[in-house]
C-alpha atoms as a PDB file:
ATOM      1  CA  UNK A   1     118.876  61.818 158.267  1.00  0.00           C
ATOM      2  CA  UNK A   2     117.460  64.950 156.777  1.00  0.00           C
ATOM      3  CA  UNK A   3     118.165  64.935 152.921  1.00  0.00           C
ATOM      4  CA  UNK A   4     120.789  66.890 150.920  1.00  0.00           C
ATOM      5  CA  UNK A   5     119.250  69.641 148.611  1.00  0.00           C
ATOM      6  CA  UNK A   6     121.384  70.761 145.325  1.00  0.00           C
ATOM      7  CA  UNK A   7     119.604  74.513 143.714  1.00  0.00           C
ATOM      8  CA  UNK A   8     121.377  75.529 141.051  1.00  0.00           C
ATOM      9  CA  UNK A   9     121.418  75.617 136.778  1.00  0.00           C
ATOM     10  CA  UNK A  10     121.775  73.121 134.400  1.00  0.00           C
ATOM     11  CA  UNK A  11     122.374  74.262 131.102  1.00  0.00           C
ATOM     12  CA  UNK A  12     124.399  72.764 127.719  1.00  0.00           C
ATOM     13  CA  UNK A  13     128.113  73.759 127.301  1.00  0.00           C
ATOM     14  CA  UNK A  14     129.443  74.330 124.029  1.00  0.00           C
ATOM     15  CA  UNK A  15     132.573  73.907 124.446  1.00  0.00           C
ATOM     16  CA  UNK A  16     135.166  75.546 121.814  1.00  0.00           C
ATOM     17  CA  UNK A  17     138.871  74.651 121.435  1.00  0.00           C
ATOM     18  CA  UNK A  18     141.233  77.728 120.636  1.00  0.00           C
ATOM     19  CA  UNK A  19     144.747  78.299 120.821  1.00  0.00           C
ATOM     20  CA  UNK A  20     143.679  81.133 122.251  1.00  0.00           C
ATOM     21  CA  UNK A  21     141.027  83.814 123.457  1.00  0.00           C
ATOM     22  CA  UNK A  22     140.403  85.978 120.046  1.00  0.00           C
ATOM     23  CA  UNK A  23     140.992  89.526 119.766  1.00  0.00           C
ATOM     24  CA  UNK A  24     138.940  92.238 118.441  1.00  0.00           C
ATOM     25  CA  UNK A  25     138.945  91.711 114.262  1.00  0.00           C
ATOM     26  CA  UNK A  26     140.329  88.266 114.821  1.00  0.00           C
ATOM     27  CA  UNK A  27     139.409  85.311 112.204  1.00  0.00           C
ATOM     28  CA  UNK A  28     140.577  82.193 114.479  1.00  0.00           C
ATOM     29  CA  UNK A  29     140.215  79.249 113.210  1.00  0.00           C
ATOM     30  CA  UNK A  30     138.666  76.688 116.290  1.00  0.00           C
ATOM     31  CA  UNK A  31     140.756  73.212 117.045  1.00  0.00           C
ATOM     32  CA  UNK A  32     137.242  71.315 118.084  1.00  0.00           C
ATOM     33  CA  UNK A  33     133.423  72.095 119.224  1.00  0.00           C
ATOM     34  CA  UNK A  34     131.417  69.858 121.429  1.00  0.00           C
ATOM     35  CA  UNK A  35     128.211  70.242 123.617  1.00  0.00           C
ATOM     36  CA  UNK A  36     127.695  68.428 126.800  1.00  0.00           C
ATOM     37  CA  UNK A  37     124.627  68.769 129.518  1.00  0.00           C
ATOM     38  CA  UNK A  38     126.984  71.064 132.397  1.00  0.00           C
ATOM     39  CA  UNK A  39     126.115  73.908 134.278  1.00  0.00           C
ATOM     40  CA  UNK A  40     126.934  74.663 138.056  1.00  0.00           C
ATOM     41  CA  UNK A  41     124.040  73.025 139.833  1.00  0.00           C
ATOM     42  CA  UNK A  42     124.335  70.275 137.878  1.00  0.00           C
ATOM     43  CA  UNK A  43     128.208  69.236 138.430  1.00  0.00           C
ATOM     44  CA  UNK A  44     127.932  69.128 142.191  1.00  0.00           C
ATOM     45  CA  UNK A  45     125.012  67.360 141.969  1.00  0.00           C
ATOM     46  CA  UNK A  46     126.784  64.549 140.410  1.00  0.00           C
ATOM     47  CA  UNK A  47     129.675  65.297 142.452  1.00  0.00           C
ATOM     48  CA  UNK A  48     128.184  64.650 145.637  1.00  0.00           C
ATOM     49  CA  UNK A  49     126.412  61.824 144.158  1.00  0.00           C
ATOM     50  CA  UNK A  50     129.951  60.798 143.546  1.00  0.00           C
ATOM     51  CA  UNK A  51     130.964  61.101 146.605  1.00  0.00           C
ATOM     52  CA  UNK A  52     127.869  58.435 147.959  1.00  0.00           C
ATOM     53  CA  UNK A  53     125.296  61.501 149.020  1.00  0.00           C
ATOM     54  CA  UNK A  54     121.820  61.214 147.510  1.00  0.00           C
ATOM     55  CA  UNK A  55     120.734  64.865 146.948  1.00  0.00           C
ATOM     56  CA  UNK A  56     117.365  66.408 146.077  1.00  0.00           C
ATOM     57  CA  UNK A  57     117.951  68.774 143.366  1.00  0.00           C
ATOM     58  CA  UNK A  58     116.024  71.683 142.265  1.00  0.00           C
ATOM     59  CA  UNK A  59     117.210  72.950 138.642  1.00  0.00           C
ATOM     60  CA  UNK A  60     114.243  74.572 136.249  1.00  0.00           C
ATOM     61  CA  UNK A  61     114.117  73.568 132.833  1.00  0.00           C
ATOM     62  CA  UNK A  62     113.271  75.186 130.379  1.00  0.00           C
ATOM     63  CA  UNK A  63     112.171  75.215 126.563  1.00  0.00           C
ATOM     64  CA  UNK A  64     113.787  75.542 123.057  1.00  0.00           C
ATOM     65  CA  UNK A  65     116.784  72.927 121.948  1.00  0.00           C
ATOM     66  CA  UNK A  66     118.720  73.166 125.174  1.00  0.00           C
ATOM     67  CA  UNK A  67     115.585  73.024 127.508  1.00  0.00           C
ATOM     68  CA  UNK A  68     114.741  69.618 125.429  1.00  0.00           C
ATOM     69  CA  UNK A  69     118.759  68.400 125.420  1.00  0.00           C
ATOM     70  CA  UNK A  70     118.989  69.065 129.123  1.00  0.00           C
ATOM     71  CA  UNK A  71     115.300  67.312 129.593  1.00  0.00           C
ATOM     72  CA  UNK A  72     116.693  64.110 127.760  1.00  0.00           C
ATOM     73  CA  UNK A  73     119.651  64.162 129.913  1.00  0.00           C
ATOM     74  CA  UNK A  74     118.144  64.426 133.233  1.00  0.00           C
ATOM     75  CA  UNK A  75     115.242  61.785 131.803  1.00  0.00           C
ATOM     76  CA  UNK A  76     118.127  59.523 131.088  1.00  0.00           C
ATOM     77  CA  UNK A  77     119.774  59.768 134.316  1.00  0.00           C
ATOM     78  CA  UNK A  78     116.935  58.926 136.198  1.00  0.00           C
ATOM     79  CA  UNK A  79     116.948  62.466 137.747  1.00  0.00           C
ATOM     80  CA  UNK A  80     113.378  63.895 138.352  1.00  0.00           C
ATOM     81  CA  UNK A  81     112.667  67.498 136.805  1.00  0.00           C
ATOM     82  CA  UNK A  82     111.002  69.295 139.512  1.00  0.00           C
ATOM     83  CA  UNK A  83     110.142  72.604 137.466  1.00  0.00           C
ATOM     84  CA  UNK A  84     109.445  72.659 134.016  1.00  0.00           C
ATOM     85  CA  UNK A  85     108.782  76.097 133.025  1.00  0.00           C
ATOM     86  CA  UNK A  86     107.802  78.015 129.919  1.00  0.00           C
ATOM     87  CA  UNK A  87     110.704  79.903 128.972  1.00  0.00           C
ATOM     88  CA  UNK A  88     113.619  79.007 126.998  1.00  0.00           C
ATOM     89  CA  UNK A  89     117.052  77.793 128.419  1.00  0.00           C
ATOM     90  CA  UNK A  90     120.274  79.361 128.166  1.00  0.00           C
ATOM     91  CA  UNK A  91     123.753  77.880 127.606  1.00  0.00           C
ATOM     92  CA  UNK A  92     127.292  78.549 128.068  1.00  0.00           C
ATOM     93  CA  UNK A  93     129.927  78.886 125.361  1.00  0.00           C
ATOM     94  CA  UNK A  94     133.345  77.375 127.176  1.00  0.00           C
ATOM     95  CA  UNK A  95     136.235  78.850 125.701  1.00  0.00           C
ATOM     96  CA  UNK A  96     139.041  76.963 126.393  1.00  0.00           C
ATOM     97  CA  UNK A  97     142.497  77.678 125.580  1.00  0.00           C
ATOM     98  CA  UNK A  98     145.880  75.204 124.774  1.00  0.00           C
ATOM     99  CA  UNK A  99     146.847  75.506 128.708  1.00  0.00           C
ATOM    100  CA  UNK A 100     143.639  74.114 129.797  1.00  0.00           C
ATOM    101  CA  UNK A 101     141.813  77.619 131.167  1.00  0.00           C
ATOM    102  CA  UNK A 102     138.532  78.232 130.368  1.00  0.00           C
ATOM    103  CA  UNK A 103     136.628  81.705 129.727  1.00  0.00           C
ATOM    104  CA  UNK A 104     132.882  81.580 129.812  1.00  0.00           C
ATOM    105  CA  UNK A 105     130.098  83.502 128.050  1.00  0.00           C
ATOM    106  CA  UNK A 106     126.807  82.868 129.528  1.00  0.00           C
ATOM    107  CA  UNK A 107     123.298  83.071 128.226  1.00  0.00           C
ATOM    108  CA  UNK A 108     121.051  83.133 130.771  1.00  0.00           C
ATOM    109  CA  UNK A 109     117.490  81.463 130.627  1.00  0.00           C
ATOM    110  CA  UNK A 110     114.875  79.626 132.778  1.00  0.00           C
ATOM    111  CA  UNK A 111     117.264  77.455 134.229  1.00  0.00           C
ATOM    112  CA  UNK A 112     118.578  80.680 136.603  1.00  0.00           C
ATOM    113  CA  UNK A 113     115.130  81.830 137.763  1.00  0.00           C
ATOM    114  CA  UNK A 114     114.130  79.585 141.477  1.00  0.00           C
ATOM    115  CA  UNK A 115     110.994  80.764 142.229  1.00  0.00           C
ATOM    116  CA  UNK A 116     109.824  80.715 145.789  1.00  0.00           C
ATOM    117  CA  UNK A 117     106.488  78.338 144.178  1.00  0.00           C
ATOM    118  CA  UNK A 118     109.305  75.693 143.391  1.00  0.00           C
ATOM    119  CA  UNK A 119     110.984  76.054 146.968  1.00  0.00           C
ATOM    120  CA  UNK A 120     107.654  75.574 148.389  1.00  0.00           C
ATOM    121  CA  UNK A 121     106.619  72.804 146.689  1.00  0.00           C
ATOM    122  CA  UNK A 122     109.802  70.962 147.538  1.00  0.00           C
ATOM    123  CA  UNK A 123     109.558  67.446 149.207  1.00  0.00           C
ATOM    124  CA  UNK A 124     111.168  66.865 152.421  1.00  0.00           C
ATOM    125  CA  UNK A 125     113.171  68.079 155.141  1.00  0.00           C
ATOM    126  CA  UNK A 126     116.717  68.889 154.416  1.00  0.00           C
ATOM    127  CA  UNK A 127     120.129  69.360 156.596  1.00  0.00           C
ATOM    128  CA  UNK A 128     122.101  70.853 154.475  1.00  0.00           C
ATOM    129  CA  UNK A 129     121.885  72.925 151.035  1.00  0.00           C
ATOM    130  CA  UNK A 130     123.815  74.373 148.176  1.00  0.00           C
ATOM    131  CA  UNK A 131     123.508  77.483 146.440  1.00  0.00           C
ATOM    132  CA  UNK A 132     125.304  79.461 143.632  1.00  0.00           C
ATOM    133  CA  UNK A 133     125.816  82.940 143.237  1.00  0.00           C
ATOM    134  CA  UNK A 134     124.324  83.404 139.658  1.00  0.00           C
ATOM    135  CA  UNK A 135     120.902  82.247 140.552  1.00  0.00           C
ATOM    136  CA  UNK A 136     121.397  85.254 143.019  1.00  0.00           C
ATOM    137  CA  UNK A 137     121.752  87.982 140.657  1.00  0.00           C
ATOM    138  CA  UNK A 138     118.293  87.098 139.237  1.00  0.00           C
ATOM    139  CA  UNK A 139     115.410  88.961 139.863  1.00  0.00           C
ATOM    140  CA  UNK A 140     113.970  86.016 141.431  1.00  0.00           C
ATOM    141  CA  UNK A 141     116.534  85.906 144.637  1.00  0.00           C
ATOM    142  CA  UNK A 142     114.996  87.407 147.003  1.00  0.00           C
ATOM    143  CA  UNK A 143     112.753  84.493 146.840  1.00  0.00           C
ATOM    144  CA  UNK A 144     115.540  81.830 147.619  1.00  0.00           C
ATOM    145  CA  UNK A 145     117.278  84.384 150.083  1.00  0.00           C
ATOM    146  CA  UNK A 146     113.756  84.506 151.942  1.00  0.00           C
ATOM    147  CA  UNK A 147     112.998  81.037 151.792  1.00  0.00           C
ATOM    148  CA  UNK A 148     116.703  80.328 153.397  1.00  0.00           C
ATOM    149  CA  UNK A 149     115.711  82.704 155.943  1.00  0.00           C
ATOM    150  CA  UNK A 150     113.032  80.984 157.091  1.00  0.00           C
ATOM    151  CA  UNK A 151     114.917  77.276 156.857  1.00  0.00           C
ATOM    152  CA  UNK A 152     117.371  78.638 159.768  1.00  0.00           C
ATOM    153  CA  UNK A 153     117.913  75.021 160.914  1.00  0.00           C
ATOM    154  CA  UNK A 154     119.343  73.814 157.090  1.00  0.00           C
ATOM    155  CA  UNK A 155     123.217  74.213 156.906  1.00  0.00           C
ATOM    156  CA  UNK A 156     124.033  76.732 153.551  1.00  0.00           C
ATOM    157  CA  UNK A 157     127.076  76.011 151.506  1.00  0.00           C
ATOM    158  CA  UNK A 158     127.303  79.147 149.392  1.00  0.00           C
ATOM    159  CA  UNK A 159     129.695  79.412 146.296  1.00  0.00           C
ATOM    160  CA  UNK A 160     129.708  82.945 144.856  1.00  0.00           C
ATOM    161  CA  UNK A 161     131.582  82.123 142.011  1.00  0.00           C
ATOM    162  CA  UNK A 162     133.046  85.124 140.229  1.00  0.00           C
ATOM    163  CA  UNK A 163     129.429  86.996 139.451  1.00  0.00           C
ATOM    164  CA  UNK A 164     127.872  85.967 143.075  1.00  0.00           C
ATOM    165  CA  UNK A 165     131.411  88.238 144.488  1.00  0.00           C
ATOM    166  CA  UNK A 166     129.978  91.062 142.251  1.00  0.00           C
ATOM    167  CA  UNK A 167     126.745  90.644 143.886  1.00  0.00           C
ATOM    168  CA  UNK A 168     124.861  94.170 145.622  1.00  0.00           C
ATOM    169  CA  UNK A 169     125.712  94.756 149.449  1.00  0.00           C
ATOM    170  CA  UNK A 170     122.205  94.082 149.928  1.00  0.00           C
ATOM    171  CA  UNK A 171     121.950  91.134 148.600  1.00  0.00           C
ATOM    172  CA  UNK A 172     125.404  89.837 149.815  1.00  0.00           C
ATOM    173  CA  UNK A 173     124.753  91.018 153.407  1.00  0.00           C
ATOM    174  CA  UNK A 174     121.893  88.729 152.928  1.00  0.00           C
ATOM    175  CA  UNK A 175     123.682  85.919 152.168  1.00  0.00           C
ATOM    176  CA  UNK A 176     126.246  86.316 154.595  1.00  0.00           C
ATOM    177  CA  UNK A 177     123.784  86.825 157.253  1.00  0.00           C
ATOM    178  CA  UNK A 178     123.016  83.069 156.974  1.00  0.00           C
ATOM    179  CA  UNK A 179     126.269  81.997 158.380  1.00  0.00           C
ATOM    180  CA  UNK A 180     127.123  79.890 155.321  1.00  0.00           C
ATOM    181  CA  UNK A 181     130.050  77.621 154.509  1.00  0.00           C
ATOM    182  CA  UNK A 182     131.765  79.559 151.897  1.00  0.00           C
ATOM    183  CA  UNK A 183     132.989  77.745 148.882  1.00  0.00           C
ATOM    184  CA  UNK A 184     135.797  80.272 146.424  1.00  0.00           C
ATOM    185  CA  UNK A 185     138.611  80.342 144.624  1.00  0.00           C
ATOM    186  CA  UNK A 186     141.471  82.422 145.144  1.00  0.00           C
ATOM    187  CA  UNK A 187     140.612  85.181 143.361  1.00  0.00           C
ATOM    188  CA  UNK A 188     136.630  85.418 144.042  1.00  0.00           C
ATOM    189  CA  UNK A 189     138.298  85.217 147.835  1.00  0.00           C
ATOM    190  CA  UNK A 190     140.186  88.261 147.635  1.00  0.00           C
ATOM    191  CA  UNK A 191     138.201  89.970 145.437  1.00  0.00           C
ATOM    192  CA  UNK A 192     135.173  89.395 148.237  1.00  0.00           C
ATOM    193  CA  UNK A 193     137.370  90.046 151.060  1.00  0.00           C
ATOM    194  CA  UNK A 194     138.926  92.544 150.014  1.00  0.00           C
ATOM    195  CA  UNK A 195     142.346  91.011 151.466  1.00  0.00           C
ATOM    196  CA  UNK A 196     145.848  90.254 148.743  1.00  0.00           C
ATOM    197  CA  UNK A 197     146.180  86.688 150.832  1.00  0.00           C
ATOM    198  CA  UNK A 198     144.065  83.478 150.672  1.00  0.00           C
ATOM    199  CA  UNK A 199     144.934  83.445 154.472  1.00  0.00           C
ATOM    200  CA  UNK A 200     143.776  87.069 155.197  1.00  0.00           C
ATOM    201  CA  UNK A 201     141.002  86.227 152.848  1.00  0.00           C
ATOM    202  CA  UNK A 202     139.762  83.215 154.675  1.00  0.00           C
ATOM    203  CA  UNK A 203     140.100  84.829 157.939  1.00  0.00           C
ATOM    204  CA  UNK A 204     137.851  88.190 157.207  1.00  0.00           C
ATOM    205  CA  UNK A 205     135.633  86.189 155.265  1.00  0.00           C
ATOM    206  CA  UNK A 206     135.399  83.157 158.284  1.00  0.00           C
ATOM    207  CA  UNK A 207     135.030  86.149 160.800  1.00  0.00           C
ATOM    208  CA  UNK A 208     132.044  87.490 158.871  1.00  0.00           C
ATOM    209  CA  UNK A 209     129.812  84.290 158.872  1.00  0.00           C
ATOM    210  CA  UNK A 210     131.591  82.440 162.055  1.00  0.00           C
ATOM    211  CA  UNK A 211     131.656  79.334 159.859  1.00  0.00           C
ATOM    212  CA  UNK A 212     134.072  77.220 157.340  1.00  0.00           C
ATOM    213  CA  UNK A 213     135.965  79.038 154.474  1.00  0.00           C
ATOM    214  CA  UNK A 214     137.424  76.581 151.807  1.00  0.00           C
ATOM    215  CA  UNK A 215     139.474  78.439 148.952  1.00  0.00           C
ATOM    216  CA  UNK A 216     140.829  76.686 146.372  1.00  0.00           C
ATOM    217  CA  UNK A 217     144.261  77.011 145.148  1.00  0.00           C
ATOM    218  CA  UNK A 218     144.288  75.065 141.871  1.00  0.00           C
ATOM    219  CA  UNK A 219     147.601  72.958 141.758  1.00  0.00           C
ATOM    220  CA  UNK A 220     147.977  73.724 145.581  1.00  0.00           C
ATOM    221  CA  UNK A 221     145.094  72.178 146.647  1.00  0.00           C
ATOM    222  CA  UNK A 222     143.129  73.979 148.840  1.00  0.00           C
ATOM    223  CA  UNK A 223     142.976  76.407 152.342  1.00  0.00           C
ATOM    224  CA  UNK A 224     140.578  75.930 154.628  1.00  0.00           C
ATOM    225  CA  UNK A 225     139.371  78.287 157.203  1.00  0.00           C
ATOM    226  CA  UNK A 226     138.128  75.510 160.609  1.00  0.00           C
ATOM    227  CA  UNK A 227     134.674  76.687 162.208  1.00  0.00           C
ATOM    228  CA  UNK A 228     137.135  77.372 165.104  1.00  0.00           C
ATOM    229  CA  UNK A 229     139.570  79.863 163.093  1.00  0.00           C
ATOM    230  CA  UNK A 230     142.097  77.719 162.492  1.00  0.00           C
ATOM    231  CA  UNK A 231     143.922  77.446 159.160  1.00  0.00           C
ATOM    232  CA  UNK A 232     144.287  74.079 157.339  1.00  0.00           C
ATOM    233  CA  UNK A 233     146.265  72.931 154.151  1.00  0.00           C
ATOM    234  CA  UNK A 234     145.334  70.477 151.654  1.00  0.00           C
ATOM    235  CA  UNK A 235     147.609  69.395 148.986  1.00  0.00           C
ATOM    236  CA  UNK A 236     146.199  68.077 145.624  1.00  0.00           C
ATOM    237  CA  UNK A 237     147.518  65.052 143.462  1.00  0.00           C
ATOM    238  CA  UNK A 238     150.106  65.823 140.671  1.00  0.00           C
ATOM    239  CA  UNK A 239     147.887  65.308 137.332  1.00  0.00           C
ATOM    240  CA  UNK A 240     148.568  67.095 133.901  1.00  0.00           C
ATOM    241  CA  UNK A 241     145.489  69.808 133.361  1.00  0.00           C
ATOM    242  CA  UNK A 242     143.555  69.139 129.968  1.00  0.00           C
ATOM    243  CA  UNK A 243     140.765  71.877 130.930  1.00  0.00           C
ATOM    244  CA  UNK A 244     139.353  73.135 133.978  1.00  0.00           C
ATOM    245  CA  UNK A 245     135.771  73.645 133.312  1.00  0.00           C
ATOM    246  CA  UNK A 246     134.053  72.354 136.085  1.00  0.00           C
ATOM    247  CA  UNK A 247     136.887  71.859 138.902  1.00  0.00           C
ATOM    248  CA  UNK A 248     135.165  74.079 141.225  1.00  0.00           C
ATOM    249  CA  UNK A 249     132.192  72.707 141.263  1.00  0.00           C
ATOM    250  CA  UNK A 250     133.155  69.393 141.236  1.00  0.00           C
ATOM    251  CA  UNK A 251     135.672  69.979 144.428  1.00  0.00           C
ATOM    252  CA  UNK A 252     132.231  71.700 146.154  1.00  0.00           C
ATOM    253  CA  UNK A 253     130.003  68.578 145.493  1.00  0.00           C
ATOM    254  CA  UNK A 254     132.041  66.447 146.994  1.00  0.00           C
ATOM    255  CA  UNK A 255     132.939  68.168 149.445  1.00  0.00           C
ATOM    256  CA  UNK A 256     129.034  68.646 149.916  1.00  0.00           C
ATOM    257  CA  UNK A 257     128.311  65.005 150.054  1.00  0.00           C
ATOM    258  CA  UNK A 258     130.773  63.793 152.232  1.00  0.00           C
ATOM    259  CA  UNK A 259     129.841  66.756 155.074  1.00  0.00           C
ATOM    260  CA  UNK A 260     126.371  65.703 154.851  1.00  0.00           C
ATOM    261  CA  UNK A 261     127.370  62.136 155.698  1.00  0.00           C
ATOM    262  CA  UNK A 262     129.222  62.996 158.308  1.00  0.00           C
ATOM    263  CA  UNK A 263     132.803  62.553 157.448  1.00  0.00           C
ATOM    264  CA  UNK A 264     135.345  64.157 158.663  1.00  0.00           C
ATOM    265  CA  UNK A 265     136.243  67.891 157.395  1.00  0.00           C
ATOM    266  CA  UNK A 266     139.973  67.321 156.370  1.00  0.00           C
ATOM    267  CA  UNK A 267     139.060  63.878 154.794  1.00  0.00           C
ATOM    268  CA  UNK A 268     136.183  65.541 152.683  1.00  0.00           C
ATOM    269  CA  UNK A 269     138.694  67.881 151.853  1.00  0.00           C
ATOM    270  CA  UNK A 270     141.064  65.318 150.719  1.00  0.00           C
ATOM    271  CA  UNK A 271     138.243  63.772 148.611  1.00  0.00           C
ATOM    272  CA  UNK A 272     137.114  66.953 147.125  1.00  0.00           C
ATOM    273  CA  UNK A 273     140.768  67.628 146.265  1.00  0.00           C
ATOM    274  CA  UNK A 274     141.492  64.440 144.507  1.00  0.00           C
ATOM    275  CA  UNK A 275     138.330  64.869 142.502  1.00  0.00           C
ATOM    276  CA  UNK A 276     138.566  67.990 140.963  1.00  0.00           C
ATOM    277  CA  UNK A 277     142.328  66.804 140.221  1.00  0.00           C
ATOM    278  CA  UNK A 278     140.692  63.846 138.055  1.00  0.00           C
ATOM    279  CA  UNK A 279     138.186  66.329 136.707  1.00  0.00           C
ATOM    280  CA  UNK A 280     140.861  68.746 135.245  1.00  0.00           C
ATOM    281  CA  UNK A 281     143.052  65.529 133.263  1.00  0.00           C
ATOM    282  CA  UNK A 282     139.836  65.316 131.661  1.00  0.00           C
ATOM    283  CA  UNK A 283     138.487  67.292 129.023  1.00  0.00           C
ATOM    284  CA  UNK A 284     134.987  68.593 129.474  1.00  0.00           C
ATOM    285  CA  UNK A 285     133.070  69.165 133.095  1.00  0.00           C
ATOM    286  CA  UNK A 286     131.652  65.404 132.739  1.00  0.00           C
ATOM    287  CA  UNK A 287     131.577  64.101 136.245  1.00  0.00           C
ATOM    288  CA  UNK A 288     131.101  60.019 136.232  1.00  0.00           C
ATOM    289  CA  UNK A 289     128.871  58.047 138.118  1.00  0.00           C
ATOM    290  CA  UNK A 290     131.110  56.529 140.738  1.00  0.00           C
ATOM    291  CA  UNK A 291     135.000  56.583 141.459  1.00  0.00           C
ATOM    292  CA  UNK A 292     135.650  53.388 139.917  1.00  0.00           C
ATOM    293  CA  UNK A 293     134.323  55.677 136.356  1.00  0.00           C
ATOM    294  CA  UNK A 294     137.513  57.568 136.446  1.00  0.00           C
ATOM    295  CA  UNK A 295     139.670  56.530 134.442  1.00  0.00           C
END
């Protein structure tokens, strides 16, 4: 079987507790601060390792304290760093509020910037591939958006996430153009669409690329869009939310991993579902090693 291939950022979190989001001239006083190795290309990698997939994965890292934190991390996981690159990492300051949302501020570094020289230089053949919107709003997407062009025979899943929706017509058009599976929530849905429905949403949006829509509906569980234009419903377990930094990418990854071995769309779905569930009791975006972790 071709190989699974996972392009995307890993950068630290600094996650800060708040009763909630401040307002100009506020002095709040934060409930907790911790850091933790996160970042979008990095939860579905270990989601669809989760899910039993063994994915490739392509994340740059950089200098400065996070380049070295995130280094240790991936050295400790036994992951191999496949670019190492001479500009300093960002991170991501995850404000999260009593009721378990999160707001993020993002400083962007090395680990945004794929370079067609690392796409290149990749090992391998691979069936199927994820990308994220933010690495697309880098200067350096055309060279992933080419290199996808010319990979017609790998299967894209695509999630925008709310900058990738934001994204130039160009550039989008691009994207689209390579019939992807699209991976949103409700709002980057409509907001993409265009549409004030997940359904409408999911059937402009699986119109446009001809392929699988999956939105997800937080406590709902998610709406899927079949390759065929059908509509399908997924419920989600009942859990009580702590935060929900990382659900969406955790839902994708495993989603991800259990397409690319072949199972079943509306039992990935089910999968995906209960594991973002578990991800959102939890605090943090920490996605554990096997199923058996959660706990």
């Amino acid at each position: 079987m071709d190989q699974l291939l996972i392009i995307g950022s890993t950068c630290v979190d600094v996650i800060i507790g708040l009763e909630r989001l401040p307002r100009t001239g506020d002095d709040l006083q934060p409930k907790g601060q911790s850091f933790a190795v996160g970042g979008c290309g990095w939860n579905v990698f270990r989601a669809a390792r989760l899910a039993g997939a063994a994915p490739v994965f392509l994340s740059p890292v950089g200098t400065g304290v996070y380049g070295d934190m995130v280094a240790r991390e991936l050295s400790a996981r036994g992951v191999p760093i496949l670019a190492r690159v001479p500009e300093e990492n960002g991170c991501c300051y995850c404000l999260v509020e009593e009721n378990g949302e999160r707001t993020f501020l993002s400083v962007r570094g090395a680990e945004y910037r794929i370079t067609r020289t690392m796409l290149d230089a990749l090992p391998g053949r691979y069936a199927m591939v994820y990308i994220c919107g933010m690495e697309l709003q880098e200067p350096t997407a055309g060279d992933t958006l080419s290199w996808l062009e010319d990979c017609r025979e790998t299967a894209v899943l695509y999630a925008p996430g709310p900058q990738g929706v934001l994204l130039d017509t160009a550039r989008q058009d691009r994207v689209l153009a390579l019939r992807p599976i699209l991976h949103l929530n409700e709002t980057e849905a409509l907001t993409l669409s265009g549409k004030t429905s997940p359904e409408a949403a999911a059937v402009t949006l699986g119109g446009r690329t001809g392929n699988i829509v999956v939105i997800t509906l937080g406590r709902a569980g998610c709406l899927c869009r079949k390759a065929d234009g059908t509509l399908l419903r997924v419920p989600a377990p009942a859990v009580m939310v702590a935060d929900t930094i990382g659900a969406g990418d955790t839902h994708a990854g495993v989603l991800l991993g259990c397409l690319h071995q072949g199972m079943a769309l509306e039992t990935a779905l089910d999968r995906a579902n209960r594991a973002a569930a578990i991800v959102v009791s939890r605090k943090g975006a920490d996605v554990p090693e096997s199923w058996e972790s959660f706990s």
